[in-house]
Protein backbone atom coordinates (compact mmCIF):
# COMPACT_ATOMS: atom_id res chain seq x y z
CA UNK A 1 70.60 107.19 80.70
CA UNK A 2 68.24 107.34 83.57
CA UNK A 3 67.35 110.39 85.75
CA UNK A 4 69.32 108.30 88.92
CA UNK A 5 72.74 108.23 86.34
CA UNK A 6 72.30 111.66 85.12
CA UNK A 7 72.37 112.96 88.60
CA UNK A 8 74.99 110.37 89.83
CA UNK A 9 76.84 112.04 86.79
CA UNK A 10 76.41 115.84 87.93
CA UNK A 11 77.13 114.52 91.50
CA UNK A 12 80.47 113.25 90.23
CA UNK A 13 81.30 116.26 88.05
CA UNK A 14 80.13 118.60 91.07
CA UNK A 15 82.43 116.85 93.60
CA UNK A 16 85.33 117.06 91.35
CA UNK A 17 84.65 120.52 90.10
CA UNK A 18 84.62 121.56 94.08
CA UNK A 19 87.73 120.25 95.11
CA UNK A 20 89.83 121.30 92.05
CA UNK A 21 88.40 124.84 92.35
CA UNK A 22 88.83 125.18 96.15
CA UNK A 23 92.80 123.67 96.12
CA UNK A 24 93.14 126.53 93.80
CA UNK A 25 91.17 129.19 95.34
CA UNK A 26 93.26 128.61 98.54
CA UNK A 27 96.52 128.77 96.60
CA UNK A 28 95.77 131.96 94.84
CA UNK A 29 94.90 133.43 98.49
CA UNK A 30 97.67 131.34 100.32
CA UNK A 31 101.67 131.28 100.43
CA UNK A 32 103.38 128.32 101.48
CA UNK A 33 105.48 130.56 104.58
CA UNK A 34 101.41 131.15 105.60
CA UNK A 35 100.41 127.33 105.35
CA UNK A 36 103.81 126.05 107.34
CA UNK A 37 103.69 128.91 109.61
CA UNK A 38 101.14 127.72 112.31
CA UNK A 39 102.23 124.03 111.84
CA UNK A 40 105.32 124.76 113.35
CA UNK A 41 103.05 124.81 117.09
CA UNK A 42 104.33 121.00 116.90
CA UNK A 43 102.08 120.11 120.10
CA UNK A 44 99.23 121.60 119.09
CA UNK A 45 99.25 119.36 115.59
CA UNK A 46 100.52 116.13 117.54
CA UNK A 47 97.39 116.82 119.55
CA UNK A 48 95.35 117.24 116.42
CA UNK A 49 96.59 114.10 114.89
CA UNK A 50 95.98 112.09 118.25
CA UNK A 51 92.48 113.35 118.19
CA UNK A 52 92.12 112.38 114.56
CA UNK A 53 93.57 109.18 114.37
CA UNK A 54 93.63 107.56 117.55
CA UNK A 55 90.51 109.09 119.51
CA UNK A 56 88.31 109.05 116.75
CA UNK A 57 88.81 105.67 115.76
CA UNK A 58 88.29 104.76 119.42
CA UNK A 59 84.73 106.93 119.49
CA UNK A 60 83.39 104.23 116.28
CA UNK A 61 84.44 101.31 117.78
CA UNK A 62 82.75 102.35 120.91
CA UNK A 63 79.72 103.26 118.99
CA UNK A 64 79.46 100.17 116.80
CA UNK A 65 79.43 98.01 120.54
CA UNK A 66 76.74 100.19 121.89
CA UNK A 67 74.74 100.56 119.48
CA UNK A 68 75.24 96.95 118.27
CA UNK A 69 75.95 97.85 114.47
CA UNK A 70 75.80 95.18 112.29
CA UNK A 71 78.90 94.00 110.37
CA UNK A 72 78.47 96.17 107.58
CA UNK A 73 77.70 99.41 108.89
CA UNK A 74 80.25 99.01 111.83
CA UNK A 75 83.35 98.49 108.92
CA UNK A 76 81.76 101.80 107.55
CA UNK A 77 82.06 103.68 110.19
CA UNK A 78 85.59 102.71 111.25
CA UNK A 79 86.10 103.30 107.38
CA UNK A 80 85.02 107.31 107.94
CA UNK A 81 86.87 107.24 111.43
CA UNK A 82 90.61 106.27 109.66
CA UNK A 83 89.68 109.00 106.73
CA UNK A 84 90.92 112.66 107.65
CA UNK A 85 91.55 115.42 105.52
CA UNK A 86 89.22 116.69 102.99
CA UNK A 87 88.80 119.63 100.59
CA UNK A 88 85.90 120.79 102.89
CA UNK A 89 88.21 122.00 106.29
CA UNK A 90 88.93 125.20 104.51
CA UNK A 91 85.61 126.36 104.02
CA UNK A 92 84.43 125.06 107.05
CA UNK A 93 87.07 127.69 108.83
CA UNK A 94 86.21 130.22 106.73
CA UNK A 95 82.55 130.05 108.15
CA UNK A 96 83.72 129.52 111.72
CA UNK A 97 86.08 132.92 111.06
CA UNK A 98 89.24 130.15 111.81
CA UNK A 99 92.30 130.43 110.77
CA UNK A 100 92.25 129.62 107.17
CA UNK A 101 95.98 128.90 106.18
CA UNK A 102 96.07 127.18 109.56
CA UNK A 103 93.15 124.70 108.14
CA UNK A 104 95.23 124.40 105.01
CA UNK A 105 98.33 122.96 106.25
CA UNK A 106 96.38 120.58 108.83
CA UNK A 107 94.32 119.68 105.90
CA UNK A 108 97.60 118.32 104.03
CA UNK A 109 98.94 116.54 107.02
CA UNK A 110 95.48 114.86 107.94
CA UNK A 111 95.32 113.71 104.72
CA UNK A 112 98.86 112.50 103.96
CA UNK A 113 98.89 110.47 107.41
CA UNK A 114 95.55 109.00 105.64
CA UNK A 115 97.55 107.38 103.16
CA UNK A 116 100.10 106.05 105.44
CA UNK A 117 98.00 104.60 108.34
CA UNK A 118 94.89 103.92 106.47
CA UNK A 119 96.36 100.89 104.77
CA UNK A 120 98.26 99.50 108.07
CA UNK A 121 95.09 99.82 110.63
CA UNK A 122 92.25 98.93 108.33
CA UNK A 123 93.16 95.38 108.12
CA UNK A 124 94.29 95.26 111.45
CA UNK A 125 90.49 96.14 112.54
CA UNK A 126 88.57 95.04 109.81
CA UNK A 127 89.25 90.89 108.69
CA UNK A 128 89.75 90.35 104.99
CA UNK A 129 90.36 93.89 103.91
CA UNK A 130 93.15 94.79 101.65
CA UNK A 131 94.25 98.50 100.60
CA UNK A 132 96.63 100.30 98.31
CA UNK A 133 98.02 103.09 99.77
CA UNK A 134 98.96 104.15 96.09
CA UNK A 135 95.12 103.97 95.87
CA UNK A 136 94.19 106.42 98.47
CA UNK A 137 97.22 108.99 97.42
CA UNK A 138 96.49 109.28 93.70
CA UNK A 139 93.15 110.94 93.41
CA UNK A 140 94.49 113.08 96.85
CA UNK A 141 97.43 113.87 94.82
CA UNK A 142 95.74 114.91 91.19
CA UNK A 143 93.16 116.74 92.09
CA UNK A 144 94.49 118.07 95.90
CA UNK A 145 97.80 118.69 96.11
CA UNK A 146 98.54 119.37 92.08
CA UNK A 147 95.91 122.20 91.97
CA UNK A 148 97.42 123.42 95.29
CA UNK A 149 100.81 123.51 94.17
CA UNK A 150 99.84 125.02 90.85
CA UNK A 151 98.35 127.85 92.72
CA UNK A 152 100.73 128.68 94.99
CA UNK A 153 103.34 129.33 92.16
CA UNK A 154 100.95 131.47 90.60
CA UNK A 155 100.57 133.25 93.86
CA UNK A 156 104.35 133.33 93.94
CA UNK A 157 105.53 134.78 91.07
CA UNK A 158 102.40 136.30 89.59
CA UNK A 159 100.24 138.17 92.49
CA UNK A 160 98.32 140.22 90.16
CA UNK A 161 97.09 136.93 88.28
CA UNK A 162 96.61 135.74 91.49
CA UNK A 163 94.45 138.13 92.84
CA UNK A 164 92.32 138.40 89.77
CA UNK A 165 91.21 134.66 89.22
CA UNK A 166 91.01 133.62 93.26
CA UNK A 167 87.09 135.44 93.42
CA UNK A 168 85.53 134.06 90.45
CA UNK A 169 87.45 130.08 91.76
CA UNK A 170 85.56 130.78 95.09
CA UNK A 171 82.82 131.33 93.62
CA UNK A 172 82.80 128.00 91.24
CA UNK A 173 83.98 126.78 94.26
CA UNK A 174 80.59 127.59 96.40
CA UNK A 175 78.38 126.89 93.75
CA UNK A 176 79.77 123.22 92.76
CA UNK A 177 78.95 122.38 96.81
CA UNK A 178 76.21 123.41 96.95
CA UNK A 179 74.82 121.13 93.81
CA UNK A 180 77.30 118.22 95.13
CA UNK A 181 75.27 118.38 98.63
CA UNK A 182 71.80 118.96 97.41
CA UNK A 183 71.94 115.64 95.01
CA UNK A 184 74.06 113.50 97.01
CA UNK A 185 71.40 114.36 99.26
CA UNK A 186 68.57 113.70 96.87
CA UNK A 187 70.34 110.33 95.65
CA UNK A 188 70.53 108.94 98.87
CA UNK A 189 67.54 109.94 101.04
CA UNK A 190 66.27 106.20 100.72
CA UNK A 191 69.27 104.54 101.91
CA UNK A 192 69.22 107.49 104.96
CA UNK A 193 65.68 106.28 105.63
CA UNK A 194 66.52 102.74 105.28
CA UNK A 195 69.06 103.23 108.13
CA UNK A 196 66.26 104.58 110.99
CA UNK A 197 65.91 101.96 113.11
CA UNK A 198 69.14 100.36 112.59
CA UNK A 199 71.27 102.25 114.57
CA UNK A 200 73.54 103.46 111.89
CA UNK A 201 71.50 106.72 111.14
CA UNK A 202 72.53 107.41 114.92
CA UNK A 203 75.81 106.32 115.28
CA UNK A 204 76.51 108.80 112.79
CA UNK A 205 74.64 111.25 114.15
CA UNK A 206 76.44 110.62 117.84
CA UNK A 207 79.78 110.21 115.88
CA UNK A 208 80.18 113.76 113.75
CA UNK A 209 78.86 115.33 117.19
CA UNK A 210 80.96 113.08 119.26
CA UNK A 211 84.48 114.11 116.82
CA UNK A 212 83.28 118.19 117.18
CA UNK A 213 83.61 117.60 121.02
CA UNK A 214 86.96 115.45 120.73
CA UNK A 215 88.37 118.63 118.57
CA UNK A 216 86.84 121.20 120.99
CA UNK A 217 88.90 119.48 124.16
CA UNK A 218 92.15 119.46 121.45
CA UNK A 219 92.16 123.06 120.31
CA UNK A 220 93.80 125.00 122.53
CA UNK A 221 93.15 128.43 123.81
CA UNK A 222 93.32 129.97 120.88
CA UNK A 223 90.01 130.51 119.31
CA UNK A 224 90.79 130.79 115.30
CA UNK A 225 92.72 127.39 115.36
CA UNK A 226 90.81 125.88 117.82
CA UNK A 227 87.95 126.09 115.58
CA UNK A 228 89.39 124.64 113.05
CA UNK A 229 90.52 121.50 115.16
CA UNK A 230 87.29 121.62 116.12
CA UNK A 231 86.24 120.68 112.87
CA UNK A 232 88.88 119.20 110.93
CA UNK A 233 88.57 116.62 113.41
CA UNK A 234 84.66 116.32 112.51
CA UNK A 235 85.91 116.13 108.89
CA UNK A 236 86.18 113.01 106.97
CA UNK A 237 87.82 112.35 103.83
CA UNK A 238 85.56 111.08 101.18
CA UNK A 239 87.41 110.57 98.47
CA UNK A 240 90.32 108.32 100.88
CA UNK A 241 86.66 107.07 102.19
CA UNK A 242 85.25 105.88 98.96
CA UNK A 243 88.78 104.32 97.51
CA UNK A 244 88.70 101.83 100.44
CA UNK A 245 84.90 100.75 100.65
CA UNK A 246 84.92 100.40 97.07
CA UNK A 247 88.10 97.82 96.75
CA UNK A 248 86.92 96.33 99.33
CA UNK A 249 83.09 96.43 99.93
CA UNK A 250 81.72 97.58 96.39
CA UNK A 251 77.82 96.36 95.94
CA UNK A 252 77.72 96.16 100.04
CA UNK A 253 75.67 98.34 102.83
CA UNK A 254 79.07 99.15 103.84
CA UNK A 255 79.99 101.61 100.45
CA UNK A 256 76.05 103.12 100.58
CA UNK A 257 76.80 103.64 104.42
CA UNK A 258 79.90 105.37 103.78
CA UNK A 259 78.10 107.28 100.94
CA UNK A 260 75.64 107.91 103.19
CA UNK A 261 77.98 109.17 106.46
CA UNK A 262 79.95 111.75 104.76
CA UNK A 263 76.70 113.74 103.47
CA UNK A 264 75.13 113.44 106.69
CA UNK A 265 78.61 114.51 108.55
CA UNK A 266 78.81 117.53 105.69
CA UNK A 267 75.89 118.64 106.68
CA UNK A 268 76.04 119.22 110.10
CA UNK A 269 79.58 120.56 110.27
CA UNK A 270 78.22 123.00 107.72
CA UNK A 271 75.48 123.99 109.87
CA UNK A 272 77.90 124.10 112.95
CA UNK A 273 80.67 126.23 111.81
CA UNK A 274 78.94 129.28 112.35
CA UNK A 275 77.59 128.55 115.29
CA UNK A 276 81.14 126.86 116.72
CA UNK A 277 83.03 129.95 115.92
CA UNK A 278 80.43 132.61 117.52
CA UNK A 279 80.61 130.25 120.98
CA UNK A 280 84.74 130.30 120.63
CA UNK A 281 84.30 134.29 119.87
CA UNK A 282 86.43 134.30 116.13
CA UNK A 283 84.32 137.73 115.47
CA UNK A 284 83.65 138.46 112.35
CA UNK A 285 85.74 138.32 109.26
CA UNK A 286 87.83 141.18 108.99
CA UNK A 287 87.91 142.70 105.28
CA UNK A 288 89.95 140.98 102.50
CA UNK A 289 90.89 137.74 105.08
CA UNK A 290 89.02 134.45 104.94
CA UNK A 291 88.47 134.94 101.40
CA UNK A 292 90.04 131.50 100.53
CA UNK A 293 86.81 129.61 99.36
């Protein structure tokens, strides 16, 4: 085994270990009457959806033209655009002081509507590309929505359990990021070098900043969920992301610019949610909330 397969191997086991660990951190701190609650503002989430899967898409295709993206990186980038709803959103809220069980449930219907129109619009945009929705759903199923489920009941009919296992998943939760970021990082700063010059380092720069201003405009007023619009619309699915290019694009640019996209996306929105929820005035965390990741 080299040293490039050893870390692709803790990059893998990091990633995993992350979103298990957060799905149930959330559900130890969550119940589902807190997740459904806020998604009963129906406008508010059609407007979230529209954002996510109509202006979004809109903002790649627009940047592909101007910025005359090959082939390649162009299909990546619509790939990222038509991929919403990670295991990131939460903690992203949680350091913008948003509204955590809010990000939650908008987090589960970003990602289900993933699996549905994924599979219908990609080949519609993108010529010659085939996708399984079953694909896309399973690993969003086992290691999302299983864990979460799992979780909840716990929360449900055994608080006390609850409460005692949801600190040490955070913190498994943190520390399995952090690793995941720093060597996806480290694995691919030649391919993010490789892209200066091409115009897909930019577009995805102009693209994560572009989505954070699409999510501002479809917040609302209210400054705990608009941050996490905000950001969930920033937010791409990777693993939805990486089922696609790889059926699809495997040994291309396209899967190493998709690779390379949601690091450099997770990277800024990490650096923004601070800053996004002292402009939108969340305040500070207010003792035992927030505590999800």
């Amino acid at each position: 085994m080299t040293i490039e397969q050893f870390f692709e191997v803790v990059a893998n086991i990091s990633g995993v270990t992350f979103v298990v660990t957060s799905m149930v951190a959330m559900g130890l701190s969550l119940t589902v009457r807190m997740i459904v609650a806020p998604l009963r503002r129906w406008v508010l989430v059609l407007v979230a959806l529209i954002a996510n899967f109509v202006v979004v898409p809109l903002l790649a295709i627009g940047l592909a033209e101007l910025l005359s993206l090959e082939e390649s990186l162009r299909a990546g980038l619509l790939i990222l655009a038509l991929a919403a709803g990670a295991p990131f959103l939460p903690k992203l809220a949680q350091g913008a002081n948003g509204d955590v069980a809010f990000a939650v449930g908008l987090m589960i219907v970003l990602m289900l509507l993933t699996v549905v129109l994924a599979p219908i619009a990609l080949p519609w945009l993108l010529e010659g590309v085939s996708i399984s929705a079953w694909a896309i759903a399973q690993s969003l199923v086992v290691l999302m929505l299983v864990p979460l489920a799992l979780a909840l009941a716990v929360r449900a009919n055994w608080p006390d359990v609850a409460s005692e296992y949801q600190p040490p998943m955070a913190k498994i939760s943190t520390f399995a990021v952090i690793v995941l970021l720093v060597v996806a990082l480290g694995l691919n700063i030649n391919n993010i070098i490789d892209l200066v010059g091409t115009g897909g380092l930019l577009a995805l720069v102009l693209f994560v900043t572009g989505s954070l201003a699409i999510g501002f405009v479809a917040g609302g007023r209210e400054p705990r969920i608009r941050s996490v619009v905000t950001l969930g619309t920033a937010q791409r699915n990777l693993s939805a992301a990486l089922v696609i290019a790889t059926q699809n694009f495997s040994g291309t640019p396209t899967l190493t610019y998709v690779l390379v996209g949601a690091v450099i996306a997770q990277i800024i929105l990490l650096l923004s949610a601070r800053p996004i929820g002292r402009a939108l005035g969340t305040g500070s965390p207010t003792p035992g909330t927030n505590k999800t990741i």
